[in-house]
PDB file of N, CA and C in Angstrom:
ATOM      1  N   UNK A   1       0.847  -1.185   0.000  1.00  0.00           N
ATOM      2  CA  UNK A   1       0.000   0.000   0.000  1.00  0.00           C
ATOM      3  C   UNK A   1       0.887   1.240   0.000  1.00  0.00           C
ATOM      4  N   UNK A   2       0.641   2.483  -0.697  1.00  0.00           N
ATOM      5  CA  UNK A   2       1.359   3.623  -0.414  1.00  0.00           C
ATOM      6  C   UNK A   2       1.078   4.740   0.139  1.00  0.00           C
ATOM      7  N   UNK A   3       2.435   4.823   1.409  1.00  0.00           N
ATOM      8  CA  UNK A   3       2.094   5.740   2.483  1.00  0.00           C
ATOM      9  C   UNK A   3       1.482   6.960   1.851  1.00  0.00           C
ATOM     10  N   UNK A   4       2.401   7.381   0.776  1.00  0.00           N
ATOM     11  CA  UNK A   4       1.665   9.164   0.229  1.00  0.00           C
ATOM     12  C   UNK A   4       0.586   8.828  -0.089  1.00  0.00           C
ATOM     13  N   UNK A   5      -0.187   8.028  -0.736  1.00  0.00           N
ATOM     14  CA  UNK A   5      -1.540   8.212  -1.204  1.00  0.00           C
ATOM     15  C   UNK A   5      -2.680   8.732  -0.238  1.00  0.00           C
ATOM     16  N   UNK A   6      -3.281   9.392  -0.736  1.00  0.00           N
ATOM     17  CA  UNK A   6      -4.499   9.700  -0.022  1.00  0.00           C
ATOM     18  C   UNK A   6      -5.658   8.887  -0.764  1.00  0.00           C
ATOM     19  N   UNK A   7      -6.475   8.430   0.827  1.00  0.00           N
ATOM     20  CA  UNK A   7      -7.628   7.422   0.573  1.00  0.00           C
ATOM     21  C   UNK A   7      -9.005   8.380   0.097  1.00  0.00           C
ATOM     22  N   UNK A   8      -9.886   7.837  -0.612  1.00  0.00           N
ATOM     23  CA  UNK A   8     -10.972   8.231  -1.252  1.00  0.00           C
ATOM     24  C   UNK A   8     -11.790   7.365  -1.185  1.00  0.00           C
ATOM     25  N   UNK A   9     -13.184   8.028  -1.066  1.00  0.00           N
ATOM     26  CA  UNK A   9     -14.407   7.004  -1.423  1.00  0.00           C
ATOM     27  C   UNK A   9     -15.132   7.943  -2.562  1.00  0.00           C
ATOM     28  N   UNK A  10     -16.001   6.586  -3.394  1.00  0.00           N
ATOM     29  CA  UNK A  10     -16.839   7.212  -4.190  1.00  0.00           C
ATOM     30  C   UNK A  10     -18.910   7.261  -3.533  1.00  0.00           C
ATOM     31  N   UNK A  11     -19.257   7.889  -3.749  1.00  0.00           N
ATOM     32  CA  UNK A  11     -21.092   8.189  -3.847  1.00  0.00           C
ATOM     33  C   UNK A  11     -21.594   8.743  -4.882  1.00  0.00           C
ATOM     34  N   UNK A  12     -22.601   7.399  -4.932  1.00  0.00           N
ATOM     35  CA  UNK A  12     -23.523   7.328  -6.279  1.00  0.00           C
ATOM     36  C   UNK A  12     -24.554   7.525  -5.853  1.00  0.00           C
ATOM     37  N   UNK A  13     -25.366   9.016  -6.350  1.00  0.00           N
ATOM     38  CA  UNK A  13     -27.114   9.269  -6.259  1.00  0.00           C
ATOM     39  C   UNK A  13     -27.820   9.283  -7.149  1.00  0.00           C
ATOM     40  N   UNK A  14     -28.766   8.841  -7.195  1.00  0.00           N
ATOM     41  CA  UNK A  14     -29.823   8.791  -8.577  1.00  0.00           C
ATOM     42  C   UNK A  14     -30.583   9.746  -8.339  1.00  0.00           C
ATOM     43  N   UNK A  15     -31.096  11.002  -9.170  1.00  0.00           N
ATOM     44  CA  UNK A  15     -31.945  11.906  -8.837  1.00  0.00           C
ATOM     45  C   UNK A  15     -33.177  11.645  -9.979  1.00  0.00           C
ATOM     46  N   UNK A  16     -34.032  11.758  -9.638  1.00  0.00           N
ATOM     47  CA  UNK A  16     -35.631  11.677  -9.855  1.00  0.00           C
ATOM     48  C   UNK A  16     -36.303  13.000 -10.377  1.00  0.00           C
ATOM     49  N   UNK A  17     -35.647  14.187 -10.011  1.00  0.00           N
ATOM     50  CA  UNK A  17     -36.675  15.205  -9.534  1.00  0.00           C
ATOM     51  C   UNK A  17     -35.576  16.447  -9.506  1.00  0.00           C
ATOM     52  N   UNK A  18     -35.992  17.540 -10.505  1.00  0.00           N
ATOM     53  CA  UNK A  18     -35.593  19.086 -10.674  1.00  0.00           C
ATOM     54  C   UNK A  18     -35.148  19.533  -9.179  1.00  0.00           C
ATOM     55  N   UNK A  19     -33.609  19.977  -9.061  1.00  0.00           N
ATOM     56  CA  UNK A  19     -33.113  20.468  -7.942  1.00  0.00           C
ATOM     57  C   UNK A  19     -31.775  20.482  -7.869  1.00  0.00           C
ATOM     58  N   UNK A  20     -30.622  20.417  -6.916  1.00  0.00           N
ATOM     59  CA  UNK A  20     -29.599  20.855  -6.941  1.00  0.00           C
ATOM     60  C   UNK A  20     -29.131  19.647  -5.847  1.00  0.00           C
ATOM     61  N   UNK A  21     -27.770  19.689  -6.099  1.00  0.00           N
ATOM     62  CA  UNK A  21     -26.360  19.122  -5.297  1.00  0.00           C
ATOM     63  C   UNK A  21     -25.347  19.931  -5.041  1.00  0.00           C
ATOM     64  N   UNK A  22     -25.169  19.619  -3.539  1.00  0.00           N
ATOM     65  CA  UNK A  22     -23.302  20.253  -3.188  1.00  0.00           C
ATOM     66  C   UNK A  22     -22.932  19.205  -3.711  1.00  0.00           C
ATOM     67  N   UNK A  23     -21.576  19.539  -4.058  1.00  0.00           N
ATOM     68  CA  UNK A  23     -20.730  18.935  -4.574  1.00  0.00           C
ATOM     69  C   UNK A  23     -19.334  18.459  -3.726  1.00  0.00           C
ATOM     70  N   UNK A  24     -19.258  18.983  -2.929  1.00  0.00           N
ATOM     71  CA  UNK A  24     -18.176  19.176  -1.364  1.00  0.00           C
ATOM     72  C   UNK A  24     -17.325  17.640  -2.004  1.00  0.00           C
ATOM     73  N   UNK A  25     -16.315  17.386  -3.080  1.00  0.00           N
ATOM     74  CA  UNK A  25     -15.541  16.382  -3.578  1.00  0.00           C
ATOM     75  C   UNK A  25     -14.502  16.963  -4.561  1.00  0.00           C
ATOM     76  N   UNK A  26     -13.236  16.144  -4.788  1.00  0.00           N
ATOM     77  CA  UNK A  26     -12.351  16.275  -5.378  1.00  0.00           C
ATOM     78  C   UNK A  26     -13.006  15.931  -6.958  1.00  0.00           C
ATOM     79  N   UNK A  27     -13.806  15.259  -7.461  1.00  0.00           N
ATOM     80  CA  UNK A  27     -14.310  15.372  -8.625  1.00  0.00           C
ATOM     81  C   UNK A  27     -16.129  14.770  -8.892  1.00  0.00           C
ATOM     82  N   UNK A  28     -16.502  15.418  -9.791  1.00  0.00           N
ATOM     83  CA  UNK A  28     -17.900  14.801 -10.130  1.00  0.00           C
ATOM     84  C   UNK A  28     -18.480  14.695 -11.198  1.00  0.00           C
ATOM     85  N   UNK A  29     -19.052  13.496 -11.150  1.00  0.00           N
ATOM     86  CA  UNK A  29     -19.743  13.146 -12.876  1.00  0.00           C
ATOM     87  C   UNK A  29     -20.850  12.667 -13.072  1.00  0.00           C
ATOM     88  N   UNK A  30     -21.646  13.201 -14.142  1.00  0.00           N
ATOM     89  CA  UNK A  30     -23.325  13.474 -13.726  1.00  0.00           C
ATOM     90  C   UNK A  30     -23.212  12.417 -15.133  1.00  0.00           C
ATOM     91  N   UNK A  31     -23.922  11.610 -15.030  1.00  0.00           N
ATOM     92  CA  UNK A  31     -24.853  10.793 -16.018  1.00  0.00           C
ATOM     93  C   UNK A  31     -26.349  10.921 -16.321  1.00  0.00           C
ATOM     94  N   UNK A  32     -26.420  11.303 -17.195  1.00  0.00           N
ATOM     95  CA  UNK A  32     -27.851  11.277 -17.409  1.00  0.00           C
ATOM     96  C   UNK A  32     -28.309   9.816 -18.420  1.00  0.00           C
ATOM     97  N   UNK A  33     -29.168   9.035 -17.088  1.00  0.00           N
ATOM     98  CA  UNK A  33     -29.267   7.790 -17.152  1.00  0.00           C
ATOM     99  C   UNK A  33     -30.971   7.941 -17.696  1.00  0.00           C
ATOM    100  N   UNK A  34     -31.962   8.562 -17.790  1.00  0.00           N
ATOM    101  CA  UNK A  34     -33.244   8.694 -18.330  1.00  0.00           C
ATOM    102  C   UNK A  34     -33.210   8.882 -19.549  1.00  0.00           C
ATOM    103  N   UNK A  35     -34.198   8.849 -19.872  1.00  0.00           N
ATOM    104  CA  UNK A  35     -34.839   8.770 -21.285  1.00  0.00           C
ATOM    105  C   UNK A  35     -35.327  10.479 -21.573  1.00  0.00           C
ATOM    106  N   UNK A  36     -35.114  11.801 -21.081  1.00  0.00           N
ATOM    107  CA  UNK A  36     -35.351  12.695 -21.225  1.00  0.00           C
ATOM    108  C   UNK A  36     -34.181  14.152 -20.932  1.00  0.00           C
ATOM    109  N   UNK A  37     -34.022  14.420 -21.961  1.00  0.00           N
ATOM    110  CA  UNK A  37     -33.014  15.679 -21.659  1.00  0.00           C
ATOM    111  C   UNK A  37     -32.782  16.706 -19.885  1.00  0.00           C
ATOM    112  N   UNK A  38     -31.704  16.896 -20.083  1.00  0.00           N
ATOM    113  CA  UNK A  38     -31.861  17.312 -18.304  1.00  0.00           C
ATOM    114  C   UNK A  38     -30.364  18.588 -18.698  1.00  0.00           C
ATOM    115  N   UNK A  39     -30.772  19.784 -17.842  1.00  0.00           N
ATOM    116  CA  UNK A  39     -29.610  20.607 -17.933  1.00  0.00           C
ATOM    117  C   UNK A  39     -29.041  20.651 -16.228  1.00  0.00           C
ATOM    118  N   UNK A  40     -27.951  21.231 -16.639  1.00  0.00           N
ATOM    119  CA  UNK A  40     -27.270  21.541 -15.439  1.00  0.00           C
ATOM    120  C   UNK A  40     -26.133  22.610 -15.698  1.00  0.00           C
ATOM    121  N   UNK A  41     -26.798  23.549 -14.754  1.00  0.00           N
ATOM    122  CA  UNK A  41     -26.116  25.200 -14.790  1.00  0.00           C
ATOM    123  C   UNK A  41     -25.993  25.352 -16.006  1.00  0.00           C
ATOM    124  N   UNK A  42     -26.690  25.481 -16.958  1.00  0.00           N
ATOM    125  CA  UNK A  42     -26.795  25.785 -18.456  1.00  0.00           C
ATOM    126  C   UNK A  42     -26.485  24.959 -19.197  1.00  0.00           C
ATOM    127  N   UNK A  43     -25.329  23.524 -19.342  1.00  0.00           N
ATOM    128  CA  UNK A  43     -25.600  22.762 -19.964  1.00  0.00           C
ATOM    129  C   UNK A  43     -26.234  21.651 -20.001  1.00  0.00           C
ATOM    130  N   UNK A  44     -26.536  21.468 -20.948  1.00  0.00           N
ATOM    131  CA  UNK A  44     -27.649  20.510 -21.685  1.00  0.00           C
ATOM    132  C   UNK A  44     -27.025  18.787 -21.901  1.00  0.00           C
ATOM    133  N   UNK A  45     -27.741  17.811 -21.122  1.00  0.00           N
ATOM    134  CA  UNK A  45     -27.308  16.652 -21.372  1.00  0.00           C
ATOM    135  C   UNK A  45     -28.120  16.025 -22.055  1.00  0.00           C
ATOM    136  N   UNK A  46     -28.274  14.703 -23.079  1.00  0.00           N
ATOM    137  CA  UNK A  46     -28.818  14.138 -23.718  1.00  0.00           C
ATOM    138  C   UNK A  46     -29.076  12.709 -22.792  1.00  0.00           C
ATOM    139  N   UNK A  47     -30.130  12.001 -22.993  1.00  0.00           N
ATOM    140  CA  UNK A  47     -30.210  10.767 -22.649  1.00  0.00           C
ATOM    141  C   UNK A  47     -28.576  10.051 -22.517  1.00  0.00           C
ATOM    142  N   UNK A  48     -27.881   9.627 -22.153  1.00  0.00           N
ATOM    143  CA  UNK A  48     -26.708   8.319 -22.354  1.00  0.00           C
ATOM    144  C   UNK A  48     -25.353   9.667 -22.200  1.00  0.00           C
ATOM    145  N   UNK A  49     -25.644  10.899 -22.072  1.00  0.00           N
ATOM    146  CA  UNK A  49     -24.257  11.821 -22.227  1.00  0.00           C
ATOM    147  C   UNK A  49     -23.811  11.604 -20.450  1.00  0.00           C
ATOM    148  N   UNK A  50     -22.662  12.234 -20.854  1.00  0.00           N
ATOM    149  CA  UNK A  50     -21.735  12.652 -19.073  1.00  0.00           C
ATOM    150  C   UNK A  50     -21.629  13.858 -19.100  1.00  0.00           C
ATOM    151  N   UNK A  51     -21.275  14.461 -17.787  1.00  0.00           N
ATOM    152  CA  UNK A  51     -20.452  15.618 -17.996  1.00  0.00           C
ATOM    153  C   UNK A  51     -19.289  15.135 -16.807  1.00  0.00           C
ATOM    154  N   UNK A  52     -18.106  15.578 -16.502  1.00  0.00           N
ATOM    155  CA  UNK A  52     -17.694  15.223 -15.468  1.00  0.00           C
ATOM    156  C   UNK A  52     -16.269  16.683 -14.939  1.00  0.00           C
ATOM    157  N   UNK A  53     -16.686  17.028 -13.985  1.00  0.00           N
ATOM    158  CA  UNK A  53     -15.590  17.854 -13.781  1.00  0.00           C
ATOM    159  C   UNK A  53     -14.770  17.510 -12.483  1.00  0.00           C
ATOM    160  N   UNK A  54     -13.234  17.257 -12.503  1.00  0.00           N
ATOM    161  CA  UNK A  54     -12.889  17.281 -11.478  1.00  0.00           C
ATOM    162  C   UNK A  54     -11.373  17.532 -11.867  1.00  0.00           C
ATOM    163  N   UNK A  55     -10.681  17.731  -9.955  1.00  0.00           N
ATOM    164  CA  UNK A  55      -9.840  18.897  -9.930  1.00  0.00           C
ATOM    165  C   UNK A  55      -8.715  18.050  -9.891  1.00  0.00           C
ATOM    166  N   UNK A  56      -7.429  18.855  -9.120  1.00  0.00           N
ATOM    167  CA  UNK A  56      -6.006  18.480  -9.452  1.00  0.00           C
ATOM    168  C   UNK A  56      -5.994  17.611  -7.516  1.00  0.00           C
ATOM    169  N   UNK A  57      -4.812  17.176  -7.649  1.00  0.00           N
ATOM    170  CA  UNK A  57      -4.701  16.189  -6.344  1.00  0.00           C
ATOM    171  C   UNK A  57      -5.023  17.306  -5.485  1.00  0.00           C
ATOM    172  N   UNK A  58      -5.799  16.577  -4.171  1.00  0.00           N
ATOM    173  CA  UNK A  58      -6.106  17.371  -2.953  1.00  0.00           C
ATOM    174  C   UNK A  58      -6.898  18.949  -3.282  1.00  0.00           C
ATOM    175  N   UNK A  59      -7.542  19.035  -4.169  1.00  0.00           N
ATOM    176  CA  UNK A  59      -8.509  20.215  -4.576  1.00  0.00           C
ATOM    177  C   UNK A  59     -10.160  19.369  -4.468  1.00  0.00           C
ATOM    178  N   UNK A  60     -10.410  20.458  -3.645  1.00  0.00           N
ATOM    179  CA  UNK A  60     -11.844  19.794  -3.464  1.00  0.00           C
ATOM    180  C   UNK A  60     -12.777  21.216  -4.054  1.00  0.00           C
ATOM    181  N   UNK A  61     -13.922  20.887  -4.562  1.00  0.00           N
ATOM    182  CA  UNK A  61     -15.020  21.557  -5.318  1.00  0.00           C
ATOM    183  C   UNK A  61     -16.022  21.206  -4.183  1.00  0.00           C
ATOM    184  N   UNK A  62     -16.449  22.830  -4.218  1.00  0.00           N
ATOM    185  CA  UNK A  62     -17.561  23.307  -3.262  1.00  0.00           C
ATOM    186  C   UNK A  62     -18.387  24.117  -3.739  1.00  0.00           C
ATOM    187  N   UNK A  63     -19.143  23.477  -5.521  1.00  0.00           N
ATOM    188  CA  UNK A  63     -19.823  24.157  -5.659  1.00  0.00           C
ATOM    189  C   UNK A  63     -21.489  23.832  -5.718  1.00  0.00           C
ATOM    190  N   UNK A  64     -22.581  24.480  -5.750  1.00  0.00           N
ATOM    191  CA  UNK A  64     -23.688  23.749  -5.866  1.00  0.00           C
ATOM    192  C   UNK A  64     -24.483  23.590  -7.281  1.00  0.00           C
ATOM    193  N   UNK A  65     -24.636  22.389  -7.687  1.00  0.00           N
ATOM    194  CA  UNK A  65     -25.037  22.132  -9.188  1.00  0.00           C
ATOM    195  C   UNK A  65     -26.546  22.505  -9.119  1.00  0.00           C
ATOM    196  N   UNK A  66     -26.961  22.819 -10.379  1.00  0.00           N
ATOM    197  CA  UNK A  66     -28.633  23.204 -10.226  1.00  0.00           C
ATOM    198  C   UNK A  66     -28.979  22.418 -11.633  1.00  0.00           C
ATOM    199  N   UNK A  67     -29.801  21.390 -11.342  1.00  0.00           N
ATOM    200  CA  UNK A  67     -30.259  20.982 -12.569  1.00  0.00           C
ATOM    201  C   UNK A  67     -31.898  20.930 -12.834  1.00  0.00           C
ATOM    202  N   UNK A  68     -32.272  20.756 -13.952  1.00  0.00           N
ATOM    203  CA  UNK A  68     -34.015  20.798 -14.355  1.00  0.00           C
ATOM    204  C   UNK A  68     -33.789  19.841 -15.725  1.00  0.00           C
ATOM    205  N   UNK A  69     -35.237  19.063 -15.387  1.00  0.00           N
ATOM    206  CA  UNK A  69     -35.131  17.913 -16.422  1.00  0.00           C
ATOM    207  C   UNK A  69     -36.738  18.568 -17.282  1.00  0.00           C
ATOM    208  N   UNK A  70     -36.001  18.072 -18.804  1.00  0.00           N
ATOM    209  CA  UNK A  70     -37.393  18.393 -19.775  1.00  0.00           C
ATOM    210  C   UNK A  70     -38.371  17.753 -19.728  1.00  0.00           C
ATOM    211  N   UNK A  71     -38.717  17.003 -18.784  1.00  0.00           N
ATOM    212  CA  UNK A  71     -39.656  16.268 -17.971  1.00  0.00           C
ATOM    213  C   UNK A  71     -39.615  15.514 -17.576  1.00  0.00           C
ATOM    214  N   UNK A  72     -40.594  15.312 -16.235  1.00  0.00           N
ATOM    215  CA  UNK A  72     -40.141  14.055 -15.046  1.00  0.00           C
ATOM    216  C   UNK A  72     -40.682  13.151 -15.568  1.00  0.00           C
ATOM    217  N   UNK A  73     -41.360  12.380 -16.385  1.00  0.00           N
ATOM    218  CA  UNK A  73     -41.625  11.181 -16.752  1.00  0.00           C
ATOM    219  C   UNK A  73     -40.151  10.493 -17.682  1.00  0.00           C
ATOM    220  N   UNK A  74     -39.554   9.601 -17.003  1.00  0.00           N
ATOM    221  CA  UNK A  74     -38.286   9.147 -17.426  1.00  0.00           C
ATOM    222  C   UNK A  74     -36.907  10.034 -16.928  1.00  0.00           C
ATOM    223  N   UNK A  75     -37.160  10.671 -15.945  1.00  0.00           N
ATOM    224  CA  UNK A  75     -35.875  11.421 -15.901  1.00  0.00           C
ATOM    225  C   UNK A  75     -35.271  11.051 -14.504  1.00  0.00           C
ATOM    226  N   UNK A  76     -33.665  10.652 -14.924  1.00  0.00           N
ATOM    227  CA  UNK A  76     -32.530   9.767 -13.830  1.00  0.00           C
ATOM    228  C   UNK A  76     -31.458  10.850 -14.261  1.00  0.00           C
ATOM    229  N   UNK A  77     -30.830  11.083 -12.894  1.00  0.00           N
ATOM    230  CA  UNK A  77     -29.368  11.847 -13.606  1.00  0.00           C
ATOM    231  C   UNK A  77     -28.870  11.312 -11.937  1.00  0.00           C
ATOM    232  N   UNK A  78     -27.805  10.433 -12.731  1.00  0.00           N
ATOM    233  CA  UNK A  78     -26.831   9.386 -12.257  1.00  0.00           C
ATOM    234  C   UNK A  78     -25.624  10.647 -11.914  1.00  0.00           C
ATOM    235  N   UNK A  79     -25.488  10.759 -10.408  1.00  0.00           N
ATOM    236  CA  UNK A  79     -24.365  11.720  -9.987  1.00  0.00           C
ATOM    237  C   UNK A  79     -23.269  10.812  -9.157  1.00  0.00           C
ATOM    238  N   UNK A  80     -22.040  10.752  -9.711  1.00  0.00           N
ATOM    239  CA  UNK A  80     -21.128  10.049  -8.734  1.00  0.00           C
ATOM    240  C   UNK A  80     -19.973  10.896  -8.298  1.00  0.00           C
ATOM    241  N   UNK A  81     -19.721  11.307  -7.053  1.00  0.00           N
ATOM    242  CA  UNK A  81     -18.746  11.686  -6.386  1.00  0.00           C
ATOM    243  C   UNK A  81     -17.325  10.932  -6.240  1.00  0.00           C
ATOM    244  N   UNK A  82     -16.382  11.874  -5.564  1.00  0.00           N
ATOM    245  CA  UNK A  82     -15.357  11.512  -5.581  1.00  0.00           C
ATOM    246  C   UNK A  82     -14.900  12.032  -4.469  1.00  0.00           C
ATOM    247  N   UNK A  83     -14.826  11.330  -2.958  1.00  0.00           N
ATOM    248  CA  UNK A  83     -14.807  12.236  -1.705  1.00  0.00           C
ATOM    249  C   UNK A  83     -13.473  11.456  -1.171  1.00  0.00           C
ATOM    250  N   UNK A  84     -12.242  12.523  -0.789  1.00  0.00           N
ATOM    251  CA  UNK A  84     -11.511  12.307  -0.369  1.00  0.00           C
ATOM    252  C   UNK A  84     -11.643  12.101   1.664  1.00  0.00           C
ATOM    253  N   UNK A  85     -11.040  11.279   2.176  1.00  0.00           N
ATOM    254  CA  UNK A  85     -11.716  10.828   3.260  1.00  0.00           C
ATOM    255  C   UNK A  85     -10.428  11.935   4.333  1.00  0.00           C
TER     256      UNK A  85
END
């Protein structure tokens, strides 16, 4: 095992429903797993797209995502974190 490394866990949320996430992690990547278009902070995801932003070693993101789906019938947006412990 290596002493320098720093340990991490990942969290996976499935969201259902128009609203927002902290993000309080070293990186994050939104899947949009539904069958209906979904934005977040202005961009636009397609059914099956990613977006994923994350930072340089030991940089953590503290920002809050705001997303709205083009409608809730079929809409999943698959968010997985990257939380340094």
């Amino acid at each position: 095992m290596c002493k320098d490394c720093r340990k991490y866990i990942t969290e996976t949320k499935v969201i259902l429903s128009n609203g927002s996430t902290d993000s309080n992690c070293n990186s994050i990547l939104f899947v949009n797993t539904g069958v209906t278009n979904v934005t977040i902070d202005g961009l636009l995801l397609v059914p099956n797209q990613s977006w994923e932003v994350s930072g340089n070693k030991d940089e953590i993101n503290v920002k809050t995502y705001y997303f709205t789906f083009a409608s809730l019938t079929g809409a999943a947006l698959t968010v997985i974190y990257k939380r340094y412990l």
